[in-house]
C-alpha atoms as a PDB file:
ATOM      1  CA  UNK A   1     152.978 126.933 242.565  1.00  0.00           C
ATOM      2  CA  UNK A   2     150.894 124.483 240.289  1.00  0.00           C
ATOM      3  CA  UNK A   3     147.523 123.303 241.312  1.00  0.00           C
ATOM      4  CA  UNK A   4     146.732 119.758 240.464  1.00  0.00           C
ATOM      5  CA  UNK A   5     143.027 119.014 240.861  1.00  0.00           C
ATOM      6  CA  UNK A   6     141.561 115.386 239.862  1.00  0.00           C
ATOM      7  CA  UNK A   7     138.100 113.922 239.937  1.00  0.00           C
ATOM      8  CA  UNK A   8     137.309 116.241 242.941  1.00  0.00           C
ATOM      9  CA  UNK A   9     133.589 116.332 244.061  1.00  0.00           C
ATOM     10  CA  UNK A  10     131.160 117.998 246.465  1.00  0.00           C
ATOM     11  CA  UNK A  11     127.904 117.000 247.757  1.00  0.00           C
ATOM     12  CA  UNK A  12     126.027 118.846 250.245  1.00  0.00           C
ATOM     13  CA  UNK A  13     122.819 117.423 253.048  1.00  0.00           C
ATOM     14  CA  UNK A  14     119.890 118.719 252.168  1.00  0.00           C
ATOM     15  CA  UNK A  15     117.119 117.582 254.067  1.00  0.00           C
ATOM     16  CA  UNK A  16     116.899 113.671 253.564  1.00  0.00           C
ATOM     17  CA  UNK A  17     118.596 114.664 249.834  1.00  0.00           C
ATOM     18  CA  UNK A  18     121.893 115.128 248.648  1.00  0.00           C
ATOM     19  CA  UNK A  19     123.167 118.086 246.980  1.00  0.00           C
ATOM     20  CA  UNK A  20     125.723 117.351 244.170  1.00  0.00           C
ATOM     21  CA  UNK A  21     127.335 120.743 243.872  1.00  0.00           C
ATOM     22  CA  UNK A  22     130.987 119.379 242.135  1.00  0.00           C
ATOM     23  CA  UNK A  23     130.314 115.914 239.752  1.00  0.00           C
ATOM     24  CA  UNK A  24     133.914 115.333 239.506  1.00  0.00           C
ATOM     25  CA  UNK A  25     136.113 118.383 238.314  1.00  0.00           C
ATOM     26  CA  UNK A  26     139.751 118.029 236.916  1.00  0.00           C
ATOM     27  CA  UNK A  27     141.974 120.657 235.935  1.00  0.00           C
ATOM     28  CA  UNK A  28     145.206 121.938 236.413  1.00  0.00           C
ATOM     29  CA  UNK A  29     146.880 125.526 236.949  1.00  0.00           C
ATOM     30  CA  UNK A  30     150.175 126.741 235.871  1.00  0.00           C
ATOM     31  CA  UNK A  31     152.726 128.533 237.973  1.00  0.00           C
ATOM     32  CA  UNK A  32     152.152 131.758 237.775  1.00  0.00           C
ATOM     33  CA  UNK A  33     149.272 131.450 235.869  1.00  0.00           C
ATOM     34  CA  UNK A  34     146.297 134.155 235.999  1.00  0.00           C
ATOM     35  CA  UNK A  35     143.545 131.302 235.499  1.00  0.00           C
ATOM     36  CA  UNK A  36     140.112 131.959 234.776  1.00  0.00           C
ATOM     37  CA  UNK A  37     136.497 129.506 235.658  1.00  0.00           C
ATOM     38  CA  UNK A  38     133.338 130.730 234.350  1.00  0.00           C
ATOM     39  CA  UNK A  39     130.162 128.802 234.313  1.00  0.00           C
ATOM     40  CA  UNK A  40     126.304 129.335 235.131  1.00  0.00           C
ATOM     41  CA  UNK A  41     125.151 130.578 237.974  1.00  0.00           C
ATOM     42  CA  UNK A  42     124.858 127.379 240.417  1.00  0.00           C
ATOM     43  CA  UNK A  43     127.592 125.402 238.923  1.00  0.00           C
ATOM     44  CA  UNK A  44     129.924 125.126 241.621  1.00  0.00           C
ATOM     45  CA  UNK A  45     132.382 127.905 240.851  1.00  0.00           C
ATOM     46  CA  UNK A  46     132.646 128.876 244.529  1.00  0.00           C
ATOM     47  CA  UNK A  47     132.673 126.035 245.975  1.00  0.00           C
ATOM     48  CA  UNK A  48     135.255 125.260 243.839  1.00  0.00           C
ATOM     49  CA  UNK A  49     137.588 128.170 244.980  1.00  0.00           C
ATOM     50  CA  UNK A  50     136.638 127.204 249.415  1.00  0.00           C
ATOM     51  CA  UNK A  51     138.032 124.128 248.724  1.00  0.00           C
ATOM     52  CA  UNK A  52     140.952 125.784 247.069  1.00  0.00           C
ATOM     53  CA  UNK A  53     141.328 128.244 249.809  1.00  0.00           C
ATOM     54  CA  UNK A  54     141.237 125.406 252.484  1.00  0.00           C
ATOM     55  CA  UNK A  55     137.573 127.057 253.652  1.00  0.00           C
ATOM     56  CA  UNK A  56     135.645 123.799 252.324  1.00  0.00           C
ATOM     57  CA  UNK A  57     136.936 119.895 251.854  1.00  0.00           C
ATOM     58  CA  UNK A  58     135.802 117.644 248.996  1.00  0.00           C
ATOM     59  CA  UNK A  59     133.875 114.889 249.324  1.00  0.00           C
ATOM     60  CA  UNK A  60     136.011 112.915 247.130  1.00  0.00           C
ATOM     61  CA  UNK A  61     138.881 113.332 245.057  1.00  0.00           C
ATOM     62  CA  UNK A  62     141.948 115.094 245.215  1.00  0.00           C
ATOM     63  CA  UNK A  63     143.597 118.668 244.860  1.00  0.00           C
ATOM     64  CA  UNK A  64     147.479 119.084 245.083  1.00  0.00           C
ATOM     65  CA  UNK A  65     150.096 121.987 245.433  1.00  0.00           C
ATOM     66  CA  UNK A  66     153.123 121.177 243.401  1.00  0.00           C
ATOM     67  CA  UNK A  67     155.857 122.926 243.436  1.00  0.00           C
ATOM     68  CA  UNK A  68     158.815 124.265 246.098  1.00  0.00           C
ATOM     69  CA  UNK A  69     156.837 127.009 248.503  1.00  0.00           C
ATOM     70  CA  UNK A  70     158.415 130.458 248.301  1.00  0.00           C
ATOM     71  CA  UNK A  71     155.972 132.418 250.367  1.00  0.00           C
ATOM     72  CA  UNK A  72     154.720 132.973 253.574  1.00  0.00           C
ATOM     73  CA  UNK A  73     151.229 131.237 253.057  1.00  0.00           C
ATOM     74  CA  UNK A  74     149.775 129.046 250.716  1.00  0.00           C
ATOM     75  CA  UNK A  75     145.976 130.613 249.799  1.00  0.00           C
ATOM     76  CA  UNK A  76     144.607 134.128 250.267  1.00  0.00           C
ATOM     77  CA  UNK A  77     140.964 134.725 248.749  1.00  0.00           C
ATOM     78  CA  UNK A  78     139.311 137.586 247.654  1.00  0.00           C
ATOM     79  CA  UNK A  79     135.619 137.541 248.249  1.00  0.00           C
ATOM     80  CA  UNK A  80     133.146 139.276 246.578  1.00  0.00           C
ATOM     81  CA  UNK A  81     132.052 141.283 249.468  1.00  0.00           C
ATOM     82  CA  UNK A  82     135.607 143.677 250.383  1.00  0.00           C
ATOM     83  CA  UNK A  83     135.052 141.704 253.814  1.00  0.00           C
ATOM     84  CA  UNK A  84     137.097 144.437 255.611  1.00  0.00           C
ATOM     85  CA  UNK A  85     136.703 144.957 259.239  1.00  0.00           C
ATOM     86  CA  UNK A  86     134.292 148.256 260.178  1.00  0.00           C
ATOM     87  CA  UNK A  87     135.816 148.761 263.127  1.00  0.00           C
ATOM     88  CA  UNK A  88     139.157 149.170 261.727  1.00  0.00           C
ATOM     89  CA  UNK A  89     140.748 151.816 259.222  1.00  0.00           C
ATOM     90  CA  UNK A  90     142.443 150.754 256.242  1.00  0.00           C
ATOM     91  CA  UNK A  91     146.061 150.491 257.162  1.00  0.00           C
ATOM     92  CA  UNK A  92     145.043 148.294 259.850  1.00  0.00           C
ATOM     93  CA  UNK A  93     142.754 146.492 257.681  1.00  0.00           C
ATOM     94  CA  UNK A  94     145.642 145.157 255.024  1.00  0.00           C
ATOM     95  CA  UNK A  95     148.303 143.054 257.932  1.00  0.00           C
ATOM     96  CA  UNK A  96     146.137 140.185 258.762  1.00  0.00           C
ATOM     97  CA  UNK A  97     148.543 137.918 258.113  1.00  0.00           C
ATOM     98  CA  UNK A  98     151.255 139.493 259.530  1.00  0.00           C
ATOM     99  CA  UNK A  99     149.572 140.005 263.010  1.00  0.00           C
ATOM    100  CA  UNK A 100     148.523 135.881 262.477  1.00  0.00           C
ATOM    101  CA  UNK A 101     151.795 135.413 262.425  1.00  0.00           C
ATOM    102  CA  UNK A 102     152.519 137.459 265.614  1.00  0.00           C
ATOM    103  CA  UNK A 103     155.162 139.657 263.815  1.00  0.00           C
ATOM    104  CA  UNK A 104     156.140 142.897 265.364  1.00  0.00           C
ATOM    105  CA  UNK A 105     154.017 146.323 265.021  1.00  0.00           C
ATOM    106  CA  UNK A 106     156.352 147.953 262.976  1.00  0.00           C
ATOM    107  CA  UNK A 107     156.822 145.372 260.645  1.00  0.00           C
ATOM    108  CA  UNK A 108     152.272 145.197 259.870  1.00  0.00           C
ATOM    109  CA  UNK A 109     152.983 148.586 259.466  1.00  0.00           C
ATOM    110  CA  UNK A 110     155.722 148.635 256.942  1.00  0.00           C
ATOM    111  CA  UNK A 111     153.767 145.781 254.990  1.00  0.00           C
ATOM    112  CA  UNK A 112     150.440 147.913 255.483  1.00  0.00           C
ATOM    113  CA  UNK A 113     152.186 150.907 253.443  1.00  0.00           C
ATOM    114  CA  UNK A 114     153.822 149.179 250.559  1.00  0.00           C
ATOM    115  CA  UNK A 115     151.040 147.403 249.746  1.00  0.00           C
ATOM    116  CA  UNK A 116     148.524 150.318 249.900  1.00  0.00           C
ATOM    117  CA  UNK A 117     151.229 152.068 247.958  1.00  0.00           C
ATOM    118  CA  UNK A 118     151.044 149.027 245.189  1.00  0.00           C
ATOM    119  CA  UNK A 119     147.523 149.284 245.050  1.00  0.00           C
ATOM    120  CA  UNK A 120     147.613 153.357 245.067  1.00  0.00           C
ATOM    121  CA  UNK A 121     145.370 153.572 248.582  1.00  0.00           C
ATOM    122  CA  UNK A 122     148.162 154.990 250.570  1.00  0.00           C
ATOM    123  CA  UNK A 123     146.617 158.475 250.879  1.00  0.00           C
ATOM    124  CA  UNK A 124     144.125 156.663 252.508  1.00  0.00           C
ATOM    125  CA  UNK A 125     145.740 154.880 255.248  1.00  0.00           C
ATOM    126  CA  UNK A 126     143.421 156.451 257.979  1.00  0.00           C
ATOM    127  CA  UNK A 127     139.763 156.264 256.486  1.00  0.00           C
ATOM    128  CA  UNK A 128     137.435 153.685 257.484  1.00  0.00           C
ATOM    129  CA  UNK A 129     135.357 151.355 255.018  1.00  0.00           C
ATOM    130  CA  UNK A 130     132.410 153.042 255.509  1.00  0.00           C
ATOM    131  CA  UNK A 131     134.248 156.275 254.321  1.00  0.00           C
ATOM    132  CA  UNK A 132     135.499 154.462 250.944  1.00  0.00           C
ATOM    133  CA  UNK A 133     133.748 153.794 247.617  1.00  0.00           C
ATOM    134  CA  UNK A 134     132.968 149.975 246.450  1.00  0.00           C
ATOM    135  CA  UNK A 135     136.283 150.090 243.835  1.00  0.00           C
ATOM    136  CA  UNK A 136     138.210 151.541 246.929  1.00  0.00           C
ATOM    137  CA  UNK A 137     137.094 148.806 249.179  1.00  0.00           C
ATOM    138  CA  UNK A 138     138.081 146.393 246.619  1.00  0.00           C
ATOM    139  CA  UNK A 139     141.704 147.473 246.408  1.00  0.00           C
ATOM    140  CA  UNK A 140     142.456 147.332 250.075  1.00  0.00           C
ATOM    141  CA  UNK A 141     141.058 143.584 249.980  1.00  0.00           C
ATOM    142  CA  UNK A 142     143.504 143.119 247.322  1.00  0.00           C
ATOM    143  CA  UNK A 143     146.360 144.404 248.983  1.00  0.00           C
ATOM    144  CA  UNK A 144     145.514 142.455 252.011  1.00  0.00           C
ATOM    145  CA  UNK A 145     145.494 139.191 250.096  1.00  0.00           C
ATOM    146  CA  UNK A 146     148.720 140.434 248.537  1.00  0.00           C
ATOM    147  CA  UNK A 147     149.999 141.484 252.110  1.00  0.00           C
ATOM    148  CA  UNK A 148     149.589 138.219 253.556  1.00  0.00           C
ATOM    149  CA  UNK A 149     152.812 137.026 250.216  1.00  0.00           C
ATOM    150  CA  UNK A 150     150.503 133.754 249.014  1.00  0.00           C
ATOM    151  CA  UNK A 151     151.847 131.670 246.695  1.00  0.00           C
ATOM    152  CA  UNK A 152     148.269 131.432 245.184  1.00  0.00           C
ATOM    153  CA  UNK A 153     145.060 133.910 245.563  1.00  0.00           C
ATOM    154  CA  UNK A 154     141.228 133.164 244.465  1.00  0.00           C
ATOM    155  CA  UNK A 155     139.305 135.936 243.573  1.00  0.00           C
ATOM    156  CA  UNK A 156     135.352 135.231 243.826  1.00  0.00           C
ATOM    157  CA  UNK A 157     133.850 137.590 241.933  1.00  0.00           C
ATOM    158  CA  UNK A 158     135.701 140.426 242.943  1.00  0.00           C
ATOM    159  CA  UNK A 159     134.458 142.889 240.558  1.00  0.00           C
ATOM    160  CA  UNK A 160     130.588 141.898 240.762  1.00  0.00           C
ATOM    161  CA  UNK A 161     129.413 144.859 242.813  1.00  0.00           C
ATOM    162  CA  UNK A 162     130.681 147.782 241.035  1.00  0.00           C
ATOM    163  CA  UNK A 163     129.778 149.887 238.306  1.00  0.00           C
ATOM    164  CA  UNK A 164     130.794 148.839 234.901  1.00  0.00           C
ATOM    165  CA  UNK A 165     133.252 152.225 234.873  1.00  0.00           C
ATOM    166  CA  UNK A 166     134.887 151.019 238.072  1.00  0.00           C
ATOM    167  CA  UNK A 167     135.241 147.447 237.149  1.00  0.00           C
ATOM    168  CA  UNK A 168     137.090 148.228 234.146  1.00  0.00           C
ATOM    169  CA  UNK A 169     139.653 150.653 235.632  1.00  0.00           C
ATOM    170  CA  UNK A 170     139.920 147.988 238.489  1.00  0.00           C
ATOM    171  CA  UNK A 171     140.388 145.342 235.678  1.00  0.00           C
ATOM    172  CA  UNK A 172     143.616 147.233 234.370  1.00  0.00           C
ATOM    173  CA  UNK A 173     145.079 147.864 238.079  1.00  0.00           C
ATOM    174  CA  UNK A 174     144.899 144.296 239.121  1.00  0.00           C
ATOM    175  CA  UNK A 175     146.076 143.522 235.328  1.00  0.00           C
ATOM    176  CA  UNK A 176     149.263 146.126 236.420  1.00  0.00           C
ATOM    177  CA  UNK A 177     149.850 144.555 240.077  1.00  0.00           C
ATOM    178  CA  UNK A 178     149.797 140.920 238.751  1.00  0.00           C
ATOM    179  CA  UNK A 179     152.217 142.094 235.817  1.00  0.00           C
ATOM    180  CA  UNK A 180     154.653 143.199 238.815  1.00  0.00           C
ATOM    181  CA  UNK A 181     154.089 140.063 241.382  1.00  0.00           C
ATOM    182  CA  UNK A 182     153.376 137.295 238.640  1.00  0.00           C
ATOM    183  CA  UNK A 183     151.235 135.100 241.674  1.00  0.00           C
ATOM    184  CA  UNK A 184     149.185 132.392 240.657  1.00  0.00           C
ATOM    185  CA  UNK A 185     145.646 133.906 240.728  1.00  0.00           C
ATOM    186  CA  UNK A 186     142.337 131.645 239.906  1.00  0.00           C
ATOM    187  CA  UNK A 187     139.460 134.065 239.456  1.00  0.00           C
ATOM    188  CA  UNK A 188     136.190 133.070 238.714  1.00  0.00           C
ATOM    189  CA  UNK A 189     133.647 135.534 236.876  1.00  0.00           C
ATOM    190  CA  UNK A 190     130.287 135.291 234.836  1.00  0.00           C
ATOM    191  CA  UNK A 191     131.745 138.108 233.233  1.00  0.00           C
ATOM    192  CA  UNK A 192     133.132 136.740 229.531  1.00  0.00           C
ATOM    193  CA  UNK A 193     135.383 139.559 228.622  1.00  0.00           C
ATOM    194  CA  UNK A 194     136.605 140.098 232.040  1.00  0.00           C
ATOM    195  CA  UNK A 195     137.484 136.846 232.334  1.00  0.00           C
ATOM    196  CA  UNK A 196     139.497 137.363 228.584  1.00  0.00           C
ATOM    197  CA  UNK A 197     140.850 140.668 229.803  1.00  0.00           C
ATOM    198  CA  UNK A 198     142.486 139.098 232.318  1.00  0.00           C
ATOM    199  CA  UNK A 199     143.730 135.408 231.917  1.00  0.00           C
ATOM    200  CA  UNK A 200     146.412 133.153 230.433  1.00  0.00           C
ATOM    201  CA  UNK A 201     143.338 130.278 230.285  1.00  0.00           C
ATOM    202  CA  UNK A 202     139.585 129.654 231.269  1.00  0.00           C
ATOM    203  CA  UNK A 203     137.828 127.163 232.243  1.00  0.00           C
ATOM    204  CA  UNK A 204     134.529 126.531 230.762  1.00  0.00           C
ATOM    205  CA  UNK A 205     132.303 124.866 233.643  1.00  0.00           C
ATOM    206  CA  UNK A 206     128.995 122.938 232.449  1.00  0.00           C
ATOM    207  CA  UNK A 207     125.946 123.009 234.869  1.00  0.00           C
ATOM    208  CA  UNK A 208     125.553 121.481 238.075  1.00  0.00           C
ATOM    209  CA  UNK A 209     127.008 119.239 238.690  1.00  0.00           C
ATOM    210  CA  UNK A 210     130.065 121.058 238.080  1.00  0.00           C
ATOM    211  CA  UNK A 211     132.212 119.948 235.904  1.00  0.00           C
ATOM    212  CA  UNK A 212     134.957 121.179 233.372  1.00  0.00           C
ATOM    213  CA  UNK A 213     133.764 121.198 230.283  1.00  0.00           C
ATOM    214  CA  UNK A 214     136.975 122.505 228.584  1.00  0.00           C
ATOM    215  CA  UNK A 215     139.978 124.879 229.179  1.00  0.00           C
ATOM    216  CA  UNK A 216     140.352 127.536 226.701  1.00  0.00           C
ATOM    217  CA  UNK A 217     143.380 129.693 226.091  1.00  0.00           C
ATOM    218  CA  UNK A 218     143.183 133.203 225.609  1.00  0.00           C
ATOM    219  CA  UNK A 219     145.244 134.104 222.565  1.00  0.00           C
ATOM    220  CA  UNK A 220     145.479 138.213 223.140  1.00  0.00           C
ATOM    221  CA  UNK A 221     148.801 139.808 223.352  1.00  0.00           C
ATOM    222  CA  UNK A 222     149.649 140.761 226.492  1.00  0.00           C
ATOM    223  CA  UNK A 223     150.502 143.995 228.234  1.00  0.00           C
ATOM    224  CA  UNK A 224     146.473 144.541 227.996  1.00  0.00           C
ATOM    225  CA  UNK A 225     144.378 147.232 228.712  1.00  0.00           C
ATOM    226  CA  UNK A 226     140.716 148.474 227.807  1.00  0.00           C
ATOM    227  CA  UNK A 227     141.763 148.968 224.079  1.00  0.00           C
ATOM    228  CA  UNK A 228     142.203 145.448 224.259  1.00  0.00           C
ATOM    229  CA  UNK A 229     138.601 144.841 223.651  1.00  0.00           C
ATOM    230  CA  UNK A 230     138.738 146.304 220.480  1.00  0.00           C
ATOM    231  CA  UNK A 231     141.186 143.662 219.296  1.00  0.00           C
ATOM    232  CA  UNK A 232     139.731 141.686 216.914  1.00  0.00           C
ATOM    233  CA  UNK A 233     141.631 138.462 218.941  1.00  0.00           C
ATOM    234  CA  UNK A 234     139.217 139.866 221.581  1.00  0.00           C
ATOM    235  CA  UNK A 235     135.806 139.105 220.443  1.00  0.00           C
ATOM    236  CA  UNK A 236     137.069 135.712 218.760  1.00  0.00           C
ATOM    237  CA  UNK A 237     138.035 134.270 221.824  1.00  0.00           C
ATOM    238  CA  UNK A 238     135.134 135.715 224.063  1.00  0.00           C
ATOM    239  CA  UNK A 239     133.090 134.548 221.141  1.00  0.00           C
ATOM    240  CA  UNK A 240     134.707 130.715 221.606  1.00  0.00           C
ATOM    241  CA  UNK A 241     133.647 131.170 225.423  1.00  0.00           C
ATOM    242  CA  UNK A 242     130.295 132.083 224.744  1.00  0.00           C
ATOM    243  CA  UNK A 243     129.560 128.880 222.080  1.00  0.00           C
ATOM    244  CA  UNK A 244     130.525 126.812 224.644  1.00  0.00           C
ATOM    245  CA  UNK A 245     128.848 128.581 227.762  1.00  0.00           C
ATOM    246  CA  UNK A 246     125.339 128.855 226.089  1.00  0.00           C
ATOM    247  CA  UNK A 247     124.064 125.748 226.119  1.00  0.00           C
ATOM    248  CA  UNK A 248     125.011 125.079 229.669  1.00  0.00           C
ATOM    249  CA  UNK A 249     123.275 128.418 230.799  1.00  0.00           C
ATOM    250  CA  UNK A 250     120.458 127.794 229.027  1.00  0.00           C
ATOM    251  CA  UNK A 251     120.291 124.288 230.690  1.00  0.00           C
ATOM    252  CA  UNK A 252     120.332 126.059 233.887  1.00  0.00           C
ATOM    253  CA  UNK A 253     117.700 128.528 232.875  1.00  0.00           C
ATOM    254  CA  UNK A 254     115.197 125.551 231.705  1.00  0.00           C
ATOM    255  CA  UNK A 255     115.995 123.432 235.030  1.00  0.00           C
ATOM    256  CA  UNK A 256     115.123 127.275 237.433  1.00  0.00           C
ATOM    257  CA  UNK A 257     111.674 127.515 236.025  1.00  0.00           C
ATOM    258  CA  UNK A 258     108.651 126.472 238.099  1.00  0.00           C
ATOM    259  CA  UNK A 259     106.905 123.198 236.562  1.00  0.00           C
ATOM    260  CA  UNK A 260     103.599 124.206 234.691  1.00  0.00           C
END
């Protein structure tokens, strides 16, 4: 499923003021693609990805699915929170869509087990959030996105919370699980090699206003795991990133400090 997104803003009431969160952003993603957005912090980025995920509108502008629908629903997000529910364990955590969609018992449960197999949680079918580590908790939100068969899923973030250990091993599993489902996934991320380690293409996002500065693609062979980084291909491109990142964060930096 392609994405199609043109001259799409946002503005937000504040007070008697006007927010301007999105000045206008155009871009479009491939089927199948695994498409990155990194920006500065307040550009927009997850805004962006609500009004995506159908959890925001625009205030102008447009933003099309193109393509024949294969799949059961259109959007699933991953937040950056695991947003599972306490009161449930973890097999009952993963069927959301399926019980929205009123399907038998045994059929939430059959979905609940592959997909904890595919994310390699089965063993831990019965166990409650609380009981689970922050990587853990982060694989059973994937495998509830992937439960609910999107033809696209955001990902906010996903990684923001965890140790740098756990967000690399979680880089190559999601890396292994997209390999075998080839979804469209949209991720955004301040993180620049994440964001390389994982994408076809990023967009660059300048400050807020949001708006898309430029789409880069990510020239690094592909199957890739952590030895990835030390590709020389690698650095160049998160180097590319970077140049064009910096002046926009620094922008944002200048316009955050308090007037003298």
């Amino acid at each position: 499923m392609r994405i199609v997104i043109h001259n799409l803003t946002k503005e937000f009431e504040k007070g008697e003021s006007t927010l301007r969160a999105l000045g206008g952003v155009s871009l479009e993603v491939r089927d199948r693609e695994f498409f990155g957005i990194i920006g500065p912090t307040g550009c927009g980025k997850t805004t962006l990805l609500h009004i995506i995920a159908g959890l925001d509108s625009a205030t102008t502008g447009s933003l099309e699915f193109v393509g024949e629908k294969r799949t059961q629903a259109m959007v699933s997000m991953v937040f950056q929170d695991s947003a599972l529910m306490p009161w449930r364990n973890v097999e009952d955590n993963v069927p959301l869509g399926s019980e929205f969609r009123k399907e038998p018992p045994s059929v939430s449960k059959r979905i609940a087990g592959f997909f904890l197999e595919v994310v390699r949680m089965l063993d831990f079918g019965s166990a409650k959030p609380h009981e689970l580590s922050g990587g853990m908790k982060q694989k059973v939100a994937i495998a509830r996105a992937l439960a609910n068969d999107p033809e696209v899923i955001v990902m906010d973030e996903p990684f923001a919370s965890l140790d740098a250990q756990t967000r690399l091993i979680l880089r190559e599993e999601l890396l292994r699980i997209w390999e075998r489902d080839k979804k469209t996934v949209i991720l955004v991320t301040h993180n620049i090699e994440e964001a390389v380690m994982l994408c076809d293409r990023i967009a660059v996002m300048s400050a807020s206003p949001g708006v898309v500065k430029c789409v880069l693609p990510v020239d690094v062979r592909r199957p890739r795991t952590i030895r990835s980084m030390s590709d020389p291909d690698f650095a160049r491109c998160v180097d590319k990133i970077w140049e064009m990142l910096r002046d926009e964060v620094d922008r944002t930096m200048r316009h955050s400090r308090p007037s003298q």
